[in-house]
PDB file of N, CA and C in Angstrom:
ATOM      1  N   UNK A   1     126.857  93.531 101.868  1.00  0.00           N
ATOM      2  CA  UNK A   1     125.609  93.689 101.132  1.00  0.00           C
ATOM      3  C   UNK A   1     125.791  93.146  99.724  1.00  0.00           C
ATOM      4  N   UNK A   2     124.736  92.458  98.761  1.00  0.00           N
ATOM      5  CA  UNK A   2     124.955  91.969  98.169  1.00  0.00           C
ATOM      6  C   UNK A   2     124.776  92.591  96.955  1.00  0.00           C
ATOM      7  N   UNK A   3     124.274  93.586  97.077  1.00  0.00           N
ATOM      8  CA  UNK A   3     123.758  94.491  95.909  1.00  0.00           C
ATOM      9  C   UNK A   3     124.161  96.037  96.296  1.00  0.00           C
ATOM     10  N   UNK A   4     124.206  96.937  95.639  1.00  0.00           N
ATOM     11  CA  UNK A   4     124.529  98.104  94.907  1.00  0.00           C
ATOM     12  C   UNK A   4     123.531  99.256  94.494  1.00  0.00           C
ATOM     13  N   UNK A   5     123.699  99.847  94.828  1.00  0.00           N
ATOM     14  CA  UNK A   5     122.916 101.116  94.301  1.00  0.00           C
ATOM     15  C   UNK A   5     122.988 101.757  92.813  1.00  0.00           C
ATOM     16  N   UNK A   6     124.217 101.388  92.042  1.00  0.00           N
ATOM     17  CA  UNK A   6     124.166 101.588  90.722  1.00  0.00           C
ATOM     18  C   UNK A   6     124.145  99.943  90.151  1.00  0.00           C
ATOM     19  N   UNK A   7     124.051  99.051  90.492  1.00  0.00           N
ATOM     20  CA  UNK A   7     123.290  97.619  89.951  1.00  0.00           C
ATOM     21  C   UNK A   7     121.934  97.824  89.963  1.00  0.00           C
ATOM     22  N   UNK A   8     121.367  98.243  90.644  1.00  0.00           N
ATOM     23  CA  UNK A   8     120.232  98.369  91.427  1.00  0.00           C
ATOM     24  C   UNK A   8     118.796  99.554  90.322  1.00  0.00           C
ATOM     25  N   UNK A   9     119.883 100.568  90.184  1.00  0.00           N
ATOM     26  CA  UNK A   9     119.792 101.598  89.327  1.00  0.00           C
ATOM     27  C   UNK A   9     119.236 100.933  87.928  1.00  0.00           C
ATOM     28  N   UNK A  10     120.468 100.618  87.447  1.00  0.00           N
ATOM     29  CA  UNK A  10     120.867 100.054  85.968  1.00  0.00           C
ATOM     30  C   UNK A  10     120.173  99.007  85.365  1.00  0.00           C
ATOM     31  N   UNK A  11     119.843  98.129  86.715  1.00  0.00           N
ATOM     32  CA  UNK A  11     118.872  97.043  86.525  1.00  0.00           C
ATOM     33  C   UNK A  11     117.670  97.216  86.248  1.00  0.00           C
ATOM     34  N   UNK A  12     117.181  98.217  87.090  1.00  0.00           N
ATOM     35  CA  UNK A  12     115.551  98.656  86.948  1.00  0.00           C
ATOM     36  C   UNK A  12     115.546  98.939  85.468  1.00  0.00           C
ATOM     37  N   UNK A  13     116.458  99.787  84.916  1.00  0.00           N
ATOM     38  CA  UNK A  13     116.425 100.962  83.370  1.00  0.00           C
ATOM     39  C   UNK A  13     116.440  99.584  82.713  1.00  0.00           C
ATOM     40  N   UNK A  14     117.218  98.953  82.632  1.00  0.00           N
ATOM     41  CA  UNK A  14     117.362  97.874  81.652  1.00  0.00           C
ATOM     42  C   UNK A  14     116.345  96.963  81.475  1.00  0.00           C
ATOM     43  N   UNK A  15     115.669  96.164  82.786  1.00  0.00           N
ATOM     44  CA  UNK A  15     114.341  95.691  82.889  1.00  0.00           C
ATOM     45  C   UNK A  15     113.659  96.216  82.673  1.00  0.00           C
ATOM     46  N   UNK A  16     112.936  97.566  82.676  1.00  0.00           N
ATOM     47  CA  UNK A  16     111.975  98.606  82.073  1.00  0.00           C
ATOM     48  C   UNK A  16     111.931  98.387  80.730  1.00  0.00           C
ATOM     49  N   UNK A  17     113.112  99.020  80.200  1.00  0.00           N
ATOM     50  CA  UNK A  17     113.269  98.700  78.579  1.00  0.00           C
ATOM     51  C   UNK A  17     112.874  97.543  78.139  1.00  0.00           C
ATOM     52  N   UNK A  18     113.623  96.484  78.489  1.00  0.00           N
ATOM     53  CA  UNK A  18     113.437  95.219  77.802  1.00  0.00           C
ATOM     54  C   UNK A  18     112.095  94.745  77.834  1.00  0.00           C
ATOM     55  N   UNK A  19     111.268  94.930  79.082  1.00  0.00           N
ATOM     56  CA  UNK A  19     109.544  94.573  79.363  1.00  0.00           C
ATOM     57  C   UNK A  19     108.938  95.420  78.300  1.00  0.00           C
ATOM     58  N   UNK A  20     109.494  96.987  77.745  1.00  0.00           N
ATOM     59  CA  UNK A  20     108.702  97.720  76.936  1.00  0.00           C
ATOM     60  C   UNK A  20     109.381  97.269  75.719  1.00  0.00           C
ATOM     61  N   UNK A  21     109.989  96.499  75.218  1.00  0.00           N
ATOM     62  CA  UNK A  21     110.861  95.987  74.096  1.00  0.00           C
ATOM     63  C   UNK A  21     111.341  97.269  73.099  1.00  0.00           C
ATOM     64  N   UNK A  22     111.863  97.839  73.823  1.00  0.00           N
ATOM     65  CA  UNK A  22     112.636  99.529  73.323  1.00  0.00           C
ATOM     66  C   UNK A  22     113.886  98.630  73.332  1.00  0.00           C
ATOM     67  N   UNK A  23     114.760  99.838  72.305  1.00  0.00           N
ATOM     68  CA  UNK A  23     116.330  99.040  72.646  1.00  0.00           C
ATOM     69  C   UNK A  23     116.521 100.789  72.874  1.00  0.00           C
ATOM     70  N   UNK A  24     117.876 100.863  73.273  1.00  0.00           N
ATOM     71  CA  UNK A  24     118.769 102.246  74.039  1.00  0.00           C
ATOM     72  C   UNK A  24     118.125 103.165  73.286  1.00  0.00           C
ATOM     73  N   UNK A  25     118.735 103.278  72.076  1.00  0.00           N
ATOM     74  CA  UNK A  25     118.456 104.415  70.922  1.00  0.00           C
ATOM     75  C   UNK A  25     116.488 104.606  71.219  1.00  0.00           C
ATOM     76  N   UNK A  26     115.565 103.624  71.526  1.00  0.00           N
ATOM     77  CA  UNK A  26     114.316 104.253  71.315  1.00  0.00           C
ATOM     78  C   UNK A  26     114.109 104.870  72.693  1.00  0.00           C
ATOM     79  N   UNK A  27     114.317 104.486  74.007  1.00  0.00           N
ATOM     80  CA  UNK A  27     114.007 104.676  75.000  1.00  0.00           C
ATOM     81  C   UNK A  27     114.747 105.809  75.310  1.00  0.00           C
ATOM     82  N   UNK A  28     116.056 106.255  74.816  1.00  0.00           N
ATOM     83  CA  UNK A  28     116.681 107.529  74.629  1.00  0.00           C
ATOM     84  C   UNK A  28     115.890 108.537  74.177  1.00  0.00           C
ATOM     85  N   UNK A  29     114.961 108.349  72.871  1.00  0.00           N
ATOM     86  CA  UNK A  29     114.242 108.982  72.204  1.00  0.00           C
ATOM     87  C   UNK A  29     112.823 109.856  72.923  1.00  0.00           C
ATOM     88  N   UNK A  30     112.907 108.741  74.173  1.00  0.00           N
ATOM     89  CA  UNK A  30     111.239 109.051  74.936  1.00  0.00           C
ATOM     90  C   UNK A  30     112.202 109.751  76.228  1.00  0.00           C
ATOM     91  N   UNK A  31     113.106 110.095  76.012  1.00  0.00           N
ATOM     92  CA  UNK A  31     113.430 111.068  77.245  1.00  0.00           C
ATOM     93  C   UNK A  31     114.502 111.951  76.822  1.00  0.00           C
ATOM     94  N   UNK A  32     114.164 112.024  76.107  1.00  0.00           N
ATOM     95  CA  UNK A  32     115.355 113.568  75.118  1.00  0.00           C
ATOM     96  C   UNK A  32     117.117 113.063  75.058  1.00  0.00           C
ATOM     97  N   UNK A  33     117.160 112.096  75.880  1.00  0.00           N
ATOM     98  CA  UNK A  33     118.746 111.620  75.788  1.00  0.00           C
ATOM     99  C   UNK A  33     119.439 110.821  74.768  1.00  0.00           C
ATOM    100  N   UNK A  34     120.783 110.945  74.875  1.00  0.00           N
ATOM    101  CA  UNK A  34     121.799 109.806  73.889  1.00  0.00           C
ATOM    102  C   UNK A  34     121.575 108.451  74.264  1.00  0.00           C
ATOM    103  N   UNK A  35     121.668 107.758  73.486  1.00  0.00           N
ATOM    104  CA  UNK A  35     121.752 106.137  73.480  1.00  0.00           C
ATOM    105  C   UNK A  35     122.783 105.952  74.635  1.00  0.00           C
ATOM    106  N   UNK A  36     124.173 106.802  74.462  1.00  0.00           N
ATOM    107  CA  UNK A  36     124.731 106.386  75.305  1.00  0.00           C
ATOM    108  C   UNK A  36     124.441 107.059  76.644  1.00  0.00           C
ATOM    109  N   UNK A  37     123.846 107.657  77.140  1.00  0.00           N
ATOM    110  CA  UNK A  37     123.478 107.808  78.931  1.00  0.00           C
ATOM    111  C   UNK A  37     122.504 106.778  79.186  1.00  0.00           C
ATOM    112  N   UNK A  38     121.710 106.164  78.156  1.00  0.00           N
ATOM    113  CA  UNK A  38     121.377 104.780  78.220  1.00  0.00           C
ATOM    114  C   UNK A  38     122.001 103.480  78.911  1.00  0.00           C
ATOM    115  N   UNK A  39     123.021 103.599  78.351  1.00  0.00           N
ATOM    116  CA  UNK A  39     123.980 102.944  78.610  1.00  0.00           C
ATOM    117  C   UNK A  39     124.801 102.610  79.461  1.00  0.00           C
ATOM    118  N   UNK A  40     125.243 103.924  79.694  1.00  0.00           N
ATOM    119  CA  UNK A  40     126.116 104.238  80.887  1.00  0.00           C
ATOM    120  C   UNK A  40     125.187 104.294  82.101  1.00  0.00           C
ATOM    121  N   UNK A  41     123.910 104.106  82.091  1.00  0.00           N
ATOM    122  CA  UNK A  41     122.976 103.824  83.389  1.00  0.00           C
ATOM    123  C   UNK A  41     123.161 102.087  83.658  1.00  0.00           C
ATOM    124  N   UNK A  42     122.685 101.181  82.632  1.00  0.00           N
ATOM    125  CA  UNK A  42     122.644 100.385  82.419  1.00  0.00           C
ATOM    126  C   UNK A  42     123.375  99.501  82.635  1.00  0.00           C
ATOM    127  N   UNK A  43     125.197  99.829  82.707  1.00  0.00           N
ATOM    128  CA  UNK A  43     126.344  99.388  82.729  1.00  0.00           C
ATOM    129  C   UNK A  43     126.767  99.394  84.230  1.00  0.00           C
ATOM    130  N   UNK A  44     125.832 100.886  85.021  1.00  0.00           N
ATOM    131  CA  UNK A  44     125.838 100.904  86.221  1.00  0.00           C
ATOM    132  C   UNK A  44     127.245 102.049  86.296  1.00  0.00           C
ATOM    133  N   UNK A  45     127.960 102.810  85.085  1.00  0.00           N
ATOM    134  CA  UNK A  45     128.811 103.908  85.203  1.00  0.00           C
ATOM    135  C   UNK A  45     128.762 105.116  85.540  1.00  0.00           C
ATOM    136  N   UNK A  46     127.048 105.477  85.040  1.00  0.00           N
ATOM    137  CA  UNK A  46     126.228 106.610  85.534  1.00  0.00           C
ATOM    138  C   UNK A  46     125.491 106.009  86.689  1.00  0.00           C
ATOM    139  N   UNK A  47     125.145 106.784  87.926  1.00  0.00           N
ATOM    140  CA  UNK A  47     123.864 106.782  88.546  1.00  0.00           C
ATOM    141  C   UNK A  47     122.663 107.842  88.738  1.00  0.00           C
ATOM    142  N   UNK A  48     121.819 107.635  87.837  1.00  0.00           N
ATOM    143  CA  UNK A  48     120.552 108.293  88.057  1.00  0.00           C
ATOM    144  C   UNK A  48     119.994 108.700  89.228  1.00  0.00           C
ATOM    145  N   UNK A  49     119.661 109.907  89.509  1.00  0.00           N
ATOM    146  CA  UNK A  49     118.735 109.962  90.670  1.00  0.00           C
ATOM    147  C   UNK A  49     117.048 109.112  90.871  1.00  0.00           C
ATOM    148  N   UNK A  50     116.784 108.577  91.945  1.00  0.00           N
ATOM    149  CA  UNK A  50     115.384 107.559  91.940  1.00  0.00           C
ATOM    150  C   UNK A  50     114.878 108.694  90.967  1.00  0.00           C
ATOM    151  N   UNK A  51     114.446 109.650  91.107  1.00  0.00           N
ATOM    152  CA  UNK A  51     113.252 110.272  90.486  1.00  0.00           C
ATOM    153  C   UNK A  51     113.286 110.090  88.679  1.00  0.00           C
ATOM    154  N   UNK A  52     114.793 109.965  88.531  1.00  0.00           N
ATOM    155  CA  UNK A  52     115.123 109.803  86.914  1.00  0.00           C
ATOM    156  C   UNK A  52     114.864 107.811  86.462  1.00  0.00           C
ATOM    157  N   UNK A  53     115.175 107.852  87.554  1.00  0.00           N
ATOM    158  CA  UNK A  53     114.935 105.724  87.356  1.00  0.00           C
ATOM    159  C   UNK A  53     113.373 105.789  87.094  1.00  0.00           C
ATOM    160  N   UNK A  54     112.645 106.797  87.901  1.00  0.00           N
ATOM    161  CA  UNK A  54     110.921 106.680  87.846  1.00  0.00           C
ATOM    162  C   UNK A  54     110.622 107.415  86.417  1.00  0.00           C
ATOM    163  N   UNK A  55     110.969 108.088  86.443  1.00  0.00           N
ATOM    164  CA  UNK A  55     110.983 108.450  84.819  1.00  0.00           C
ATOM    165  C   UNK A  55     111.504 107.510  83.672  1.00  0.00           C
ATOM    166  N   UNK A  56     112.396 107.126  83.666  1.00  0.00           N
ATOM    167  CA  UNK A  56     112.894 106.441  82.956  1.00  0.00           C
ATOM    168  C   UNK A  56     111.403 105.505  82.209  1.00  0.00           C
ATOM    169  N   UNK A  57     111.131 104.518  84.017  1.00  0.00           N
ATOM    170  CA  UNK A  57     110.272 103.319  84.305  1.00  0.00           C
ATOM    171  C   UNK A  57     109.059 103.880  83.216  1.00  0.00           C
ATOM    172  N   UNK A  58     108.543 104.848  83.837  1.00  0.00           N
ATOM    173  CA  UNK A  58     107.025 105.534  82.947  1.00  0.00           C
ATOM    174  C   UNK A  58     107.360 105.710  81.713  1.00  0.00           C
ATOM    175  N   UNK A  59     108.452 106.268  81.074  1.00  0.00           N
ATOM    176  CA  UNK A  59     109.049 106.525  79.834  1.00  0.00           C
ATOM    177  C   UNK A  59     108.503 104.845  78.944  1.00  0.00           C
ATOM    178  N   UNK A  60     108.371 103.604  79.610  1.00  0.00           N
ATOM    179  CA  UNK A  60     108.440 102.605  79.341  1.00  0.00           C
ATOM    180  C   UNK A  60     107.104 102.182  79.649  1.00  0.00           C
ATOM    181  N   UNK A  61     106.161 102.992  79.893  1.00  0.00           N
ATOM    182  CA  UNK A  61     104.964 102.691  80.269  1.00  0.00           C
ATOM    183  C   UNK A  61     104.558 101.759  81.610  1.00  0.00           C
ATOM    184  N   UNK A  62     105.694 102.068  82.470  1.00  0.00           N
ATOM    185  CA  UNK A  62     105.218 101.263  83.743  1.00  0.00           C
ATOM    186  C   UNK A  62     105.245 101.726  84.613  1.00  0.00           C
ATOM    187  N   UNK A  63     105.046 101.602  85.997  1.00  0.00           N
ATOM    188  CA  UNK A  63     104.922 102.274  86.811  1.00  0.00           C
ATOM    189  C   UNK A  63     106.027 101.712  88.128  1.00  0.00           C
ATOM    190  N   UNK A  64     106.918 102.095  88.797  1.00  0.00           N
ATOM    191  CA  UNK A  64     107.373 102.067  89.786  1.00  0.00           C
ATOM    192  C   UNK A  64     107.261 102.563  91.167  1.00  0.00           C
ATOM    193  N   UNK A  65     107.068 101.247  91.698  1.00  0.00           N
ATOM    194  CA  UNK A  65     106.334 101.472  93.371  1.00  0.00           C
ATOM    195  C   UNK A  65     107.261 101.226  94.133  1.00  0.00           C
ATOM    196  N   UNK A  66     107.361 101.900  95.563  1.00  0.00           N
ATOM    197  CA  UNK A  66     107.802 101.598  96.910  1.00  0.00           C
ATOM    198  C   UNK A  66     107.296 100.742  97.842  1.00  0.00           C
ATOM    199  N   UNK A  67     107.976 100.384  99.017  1.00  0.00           N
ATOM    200  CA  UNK A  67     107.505 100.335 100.270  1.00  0.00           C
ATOM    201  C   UNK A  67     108.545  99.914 101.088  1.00  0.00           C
ATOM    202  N   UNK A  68     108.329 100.226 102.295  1.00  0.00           N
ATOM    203  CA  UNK A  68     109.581  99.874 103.711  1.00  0.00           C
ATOM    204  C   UNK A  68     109.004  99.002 104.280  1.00  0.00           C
ATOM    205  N   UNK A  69     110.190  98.097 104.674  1.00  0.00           N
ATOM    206  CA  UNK A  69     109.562  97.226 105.343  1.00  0.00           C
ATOM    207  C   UNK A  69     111.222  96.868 106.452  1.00  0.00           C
ATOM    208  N   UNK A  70     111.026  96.155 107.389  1.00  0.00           N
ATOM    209  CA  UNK A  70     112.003  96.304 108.491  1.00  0.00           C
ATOM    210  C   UNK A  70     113.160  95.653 107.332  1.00  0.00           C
ATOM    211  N   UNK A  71     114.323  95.577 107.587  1.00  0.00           N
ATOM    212  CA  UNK A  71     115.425  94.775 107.347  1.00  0.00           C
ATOM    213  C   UNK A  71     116.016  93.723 107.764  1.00  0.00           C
ATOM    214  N   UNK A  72     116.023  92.999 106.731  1.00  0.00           N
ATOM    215  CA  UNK A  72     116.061  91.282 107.247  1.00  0.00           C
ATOM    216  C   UNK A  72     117.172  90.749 106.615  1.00  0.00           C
ATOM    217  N   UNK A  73     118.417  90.728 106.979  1.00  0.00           N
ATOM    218  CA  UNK A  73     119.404  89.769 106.554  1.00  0.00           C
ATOM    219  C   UNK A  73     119.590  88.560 106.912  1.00  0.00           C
ATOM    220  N   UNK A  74     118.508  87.676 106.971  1.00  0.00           N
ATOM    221  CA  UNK A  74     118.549  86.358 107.765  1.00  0.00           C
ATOM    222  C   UNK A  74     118.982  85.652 106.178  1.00  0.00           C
ATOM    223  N   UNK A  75     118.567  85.880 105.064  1.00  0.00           N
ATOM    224  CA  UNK A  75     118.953  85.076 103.952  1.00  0.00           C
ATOM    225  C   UNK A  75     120.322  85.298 103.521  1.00  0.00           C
ATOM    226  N   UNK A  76     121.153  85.962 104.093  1.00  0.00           N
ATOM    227  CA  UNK A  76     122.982  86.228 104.060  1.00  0.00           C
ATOM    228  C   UNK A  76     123.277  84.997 103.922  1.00  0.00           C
ATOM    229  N   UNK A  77     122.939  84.285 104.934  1.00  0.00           N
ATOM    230  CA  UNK A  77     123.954  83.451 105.432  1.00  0.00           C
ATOM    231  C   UNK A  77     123.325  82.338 104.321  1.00  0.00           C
ATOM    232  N   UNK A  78     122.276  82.302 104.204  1.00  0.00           N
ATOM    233  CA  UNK A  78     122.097  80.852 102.689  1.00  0.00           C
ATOM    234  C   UNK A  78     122.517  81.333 101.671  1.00  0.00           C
ATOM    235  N   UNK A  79     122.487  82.469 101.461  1.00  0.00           N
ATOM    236  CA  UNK A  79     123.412  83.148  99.921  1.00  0.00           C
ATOM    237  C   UNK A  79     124.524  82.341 100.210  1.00  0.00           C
ATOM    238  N   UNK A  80     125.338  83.033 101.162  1.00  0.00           N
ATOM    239  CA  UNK A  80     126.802  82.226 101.613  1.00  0.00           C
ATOM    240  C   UNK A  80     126.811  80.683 100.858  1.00  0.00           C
ATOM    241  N   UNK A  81     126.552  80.522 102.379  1.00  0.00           N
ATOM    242  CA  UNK A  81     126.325  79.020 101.381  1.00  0.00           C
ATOM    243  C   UNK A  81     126.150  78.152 100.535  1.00  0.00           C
ATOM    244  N   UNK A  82     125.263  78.853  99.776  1.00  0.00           N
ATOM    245  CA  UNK A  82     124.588  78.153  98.185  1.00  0.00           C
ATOM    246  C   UNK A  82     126.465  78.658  97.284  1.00  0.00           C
ATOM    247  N   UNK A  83     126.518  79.838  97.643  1.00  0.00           N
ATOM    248  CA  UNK A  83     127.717  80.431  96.716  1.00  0.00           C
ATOM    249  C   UNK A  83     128.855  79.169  96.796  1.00  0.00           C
ATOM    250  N   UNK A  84     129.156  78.431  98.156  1.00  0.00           N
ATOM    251  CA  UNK A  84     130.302  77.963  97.870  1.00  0.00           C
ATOM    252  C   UNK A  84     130.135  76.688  97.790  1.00  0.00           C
ATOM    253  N   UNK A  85     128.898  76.010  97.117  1.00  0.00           N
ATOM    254  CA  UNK A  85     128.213  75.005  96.783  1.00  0.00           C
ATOM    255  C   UNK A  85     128.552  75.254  94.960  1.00  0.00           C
ATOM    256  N   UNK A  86     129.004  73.554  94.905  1.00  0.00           N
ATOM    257  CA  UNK A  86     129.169  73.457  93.498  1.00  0.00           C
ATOM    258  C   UNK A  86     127.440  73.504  92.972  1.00  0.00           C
ATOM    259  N   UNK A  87     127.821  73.350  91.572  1.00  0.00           N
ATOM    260  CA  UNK A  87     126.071  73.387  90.856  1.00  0.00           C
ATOM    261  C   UNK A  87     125.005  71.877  91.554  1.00  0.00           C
ATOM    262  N   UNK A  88     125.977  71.212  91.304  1.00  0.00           N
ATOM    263  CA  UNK A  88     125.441  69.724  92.435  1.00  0.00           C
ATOM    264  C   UNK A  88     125.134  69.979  93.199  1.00  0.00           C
ATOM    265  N   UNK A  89     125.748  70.246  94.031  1.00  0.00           N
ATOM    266  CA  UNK A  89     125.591  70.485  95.468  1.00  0.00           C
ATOM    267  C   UNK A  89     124.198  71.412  95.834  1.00  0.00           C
ATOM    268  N   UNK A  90     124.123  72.104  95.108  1.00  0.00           N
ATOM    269  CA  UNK A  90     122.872  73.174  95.149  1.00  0.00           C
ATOM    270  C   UNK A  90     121.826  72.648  94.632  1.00  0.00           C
ATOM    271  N   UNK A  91     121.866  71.907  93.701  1.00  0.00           N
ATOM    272  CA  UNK A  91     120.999  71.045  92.891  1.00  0.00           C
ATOM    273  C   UNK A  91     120.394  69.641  94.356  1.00  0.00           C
ATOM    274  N   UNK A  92     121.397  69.312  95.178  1.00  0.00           N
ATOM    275  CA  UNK A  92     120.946  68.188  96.146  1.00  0.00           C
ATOM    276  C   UNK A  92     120.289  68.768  96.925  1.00  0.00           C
ATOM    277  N   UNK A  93     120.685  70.236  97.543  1.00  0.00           N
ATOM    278  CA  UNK A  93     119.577  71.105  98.469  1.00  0.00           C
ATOM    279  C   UNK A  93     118.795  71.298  97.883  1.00  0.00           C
ATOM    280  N   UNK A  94     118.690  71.609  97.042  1.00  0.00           N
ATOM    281  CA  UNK A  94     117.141  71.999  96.246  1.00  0.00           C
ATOM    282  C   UNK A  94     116.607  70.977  96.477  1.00  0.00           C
ATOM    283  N   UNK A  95     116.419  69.460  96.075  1.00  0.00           N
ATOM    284  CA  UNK A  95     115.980  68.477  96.080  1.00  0.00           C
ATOM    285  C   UNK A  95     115.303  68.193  97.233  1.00  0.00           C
ATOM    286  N   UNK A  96     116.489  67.821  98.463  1.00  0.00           N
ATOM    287  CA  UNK A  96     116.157  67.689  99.390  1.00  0.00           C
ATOM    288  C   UNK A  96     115.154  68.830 100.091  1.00  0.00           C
ATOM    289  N   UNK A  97     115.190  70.086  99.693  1.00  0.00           N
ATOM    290  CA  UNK A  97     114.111  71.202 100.281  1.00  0.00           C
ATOM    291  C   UNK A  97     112.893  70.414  99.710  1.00  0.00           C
ATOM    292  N   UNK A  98     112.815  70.281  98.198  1.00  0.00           N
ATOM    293  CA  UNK A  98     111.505  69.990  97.731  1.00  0.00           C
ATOM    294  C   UNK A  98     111.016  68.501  98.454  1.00  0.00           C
ATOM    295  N   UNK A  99     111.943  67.735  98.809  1.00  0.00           N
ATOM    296  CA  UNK A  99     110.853  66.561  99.615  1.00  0.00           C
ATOM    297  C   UNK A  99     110.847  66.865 100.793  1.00  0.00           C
ATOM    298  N   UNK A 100     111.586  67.616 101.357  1.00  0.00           N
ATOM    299  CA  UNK A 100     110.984  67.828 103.044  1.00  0.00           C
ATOM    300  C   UNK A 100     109.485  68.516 102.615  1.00  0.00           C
ATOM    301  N   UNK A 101     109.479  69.655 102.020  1.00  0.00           N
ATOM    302  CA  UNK A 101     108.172  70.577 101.955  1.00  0.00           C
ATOM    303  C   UNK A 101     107.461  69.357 101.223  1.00  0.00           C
ATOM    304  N   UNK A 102     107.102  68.536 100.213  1.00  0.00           N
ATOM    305  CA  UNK A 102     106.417  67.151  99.881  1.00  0.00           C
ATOM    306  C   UNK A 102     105.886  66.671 100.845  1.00  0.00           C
ATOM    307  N   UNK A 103     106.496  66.245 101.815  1.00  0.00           N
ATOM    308  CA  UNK A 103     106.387  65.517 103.543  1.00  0.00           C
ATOM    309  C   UNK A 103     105.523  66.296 103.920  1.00  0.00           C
ATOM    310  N   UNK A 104     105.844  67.395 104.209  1.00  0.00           N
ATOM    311  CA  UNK A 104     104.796  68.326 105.088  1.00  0.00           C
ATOM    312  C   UNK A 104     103.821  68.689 104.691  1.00  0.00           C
ATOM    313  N   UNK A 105     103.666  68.527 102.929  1.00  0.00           N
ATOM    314  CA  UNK A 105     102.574  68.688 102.531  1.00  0.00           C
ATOM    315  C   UNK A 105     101.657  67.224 102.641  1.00  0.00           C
ATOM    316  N   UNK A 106     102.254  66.324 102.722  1.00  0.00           N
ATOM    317  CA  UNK A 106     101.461  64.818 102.791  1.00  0.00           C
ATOM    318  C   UNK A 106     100.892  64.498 104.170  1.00  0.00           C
ATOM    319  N   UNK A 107     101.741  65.532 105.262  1.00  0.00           N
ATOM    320  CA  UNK A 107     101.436  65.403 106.675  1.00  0.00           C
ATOM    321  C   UNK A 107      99.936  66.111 106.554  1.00  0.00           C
ATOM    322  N   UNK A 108      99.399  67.369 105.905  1.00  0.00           N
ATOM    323  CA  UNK A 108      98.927  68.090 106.336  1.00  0.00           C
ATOM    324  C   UNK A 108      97.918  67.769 105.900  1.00  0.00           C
ATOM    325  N   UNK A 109      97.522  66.777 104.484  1.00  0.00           N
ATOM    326  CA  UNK A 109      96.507  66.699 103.723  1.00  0.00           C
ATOM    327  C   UNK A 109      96.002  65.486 104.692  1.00  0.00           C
ATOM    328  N   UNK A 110      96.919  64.277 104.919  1.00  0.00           N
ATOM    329  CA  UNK A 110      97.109  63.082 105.967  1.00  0.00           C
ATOM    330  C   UNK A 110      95.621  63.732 107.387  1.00  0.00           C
ATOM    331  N   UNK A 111      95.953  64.646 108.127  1.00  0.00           N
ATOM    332  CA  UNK A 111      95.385  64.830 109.028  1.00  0.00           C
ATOM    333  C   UNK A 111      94.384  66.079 109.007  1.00  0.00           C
ATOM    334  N   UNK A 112      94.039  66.524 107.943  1.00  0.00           N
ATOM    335  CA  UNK A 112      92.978  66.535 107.249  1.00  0.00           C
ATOM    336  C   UNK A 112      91.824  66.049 107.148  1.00  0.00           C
ATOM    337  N   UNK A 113      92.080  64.998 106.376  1.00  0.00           N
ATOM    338  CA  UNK A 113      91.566  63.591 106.107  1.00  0.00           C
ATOM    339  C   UNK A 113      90.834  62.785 106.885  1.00  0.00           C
TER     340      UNK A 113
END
């Protein structure tokens, strides 16, 4: 798995903040805590319970939503890949993705037409 439950955590708190342009010390302030449990969320050393990440989120004036949906690891295997692709190399797939989808978009307007 490619991700983490205290990345995951830490990420949300930190993106919250930064969208509400709080730094530690203010967003500490809107939930009775130290700068540093700020921190230590953030760093991913602490893990918050969801209900404290949803707090946190509102603390920041936003709102955090759910939903389930089945589980799909079909994009594993292009992570893989892209990973052991130099920056070039990723840069030529990209490319090449964008003119195949070009093509198919010229096919579609083509018979259209």
């Amino acid at each position: 798995m490619y991700y983490n439950s205290y990345m995951i955590s830490g990420d949300l708190i930190k993106e919250a903040r930064l969208r509400a342009g709080l730094t530690q010390i203010e967003l500490g302030a809107r939930l009775g805590k130290a700068q540093s449990v700020i921190a230590r969320w953030e760093r991913g050393e602490a893990v918050p319970s969801l209900e404290t990440v949803r707090e946190v989120v509102r603390a920041c004036d936003l709102d955090l939503t759910f939903f389930m949906s089945r589980f799909d690891d079909s994009n594993f295997t292009v992570i893989d890949e892209h990973l052991r692709m130099t920056p070039a190399q990723r840069f030529a797939d990209l490319m090449a993705r964008v003119r195949f989808h070009d093509r198919l978009e010229q096919r579609k307007a083509t018979h259209r037409a």
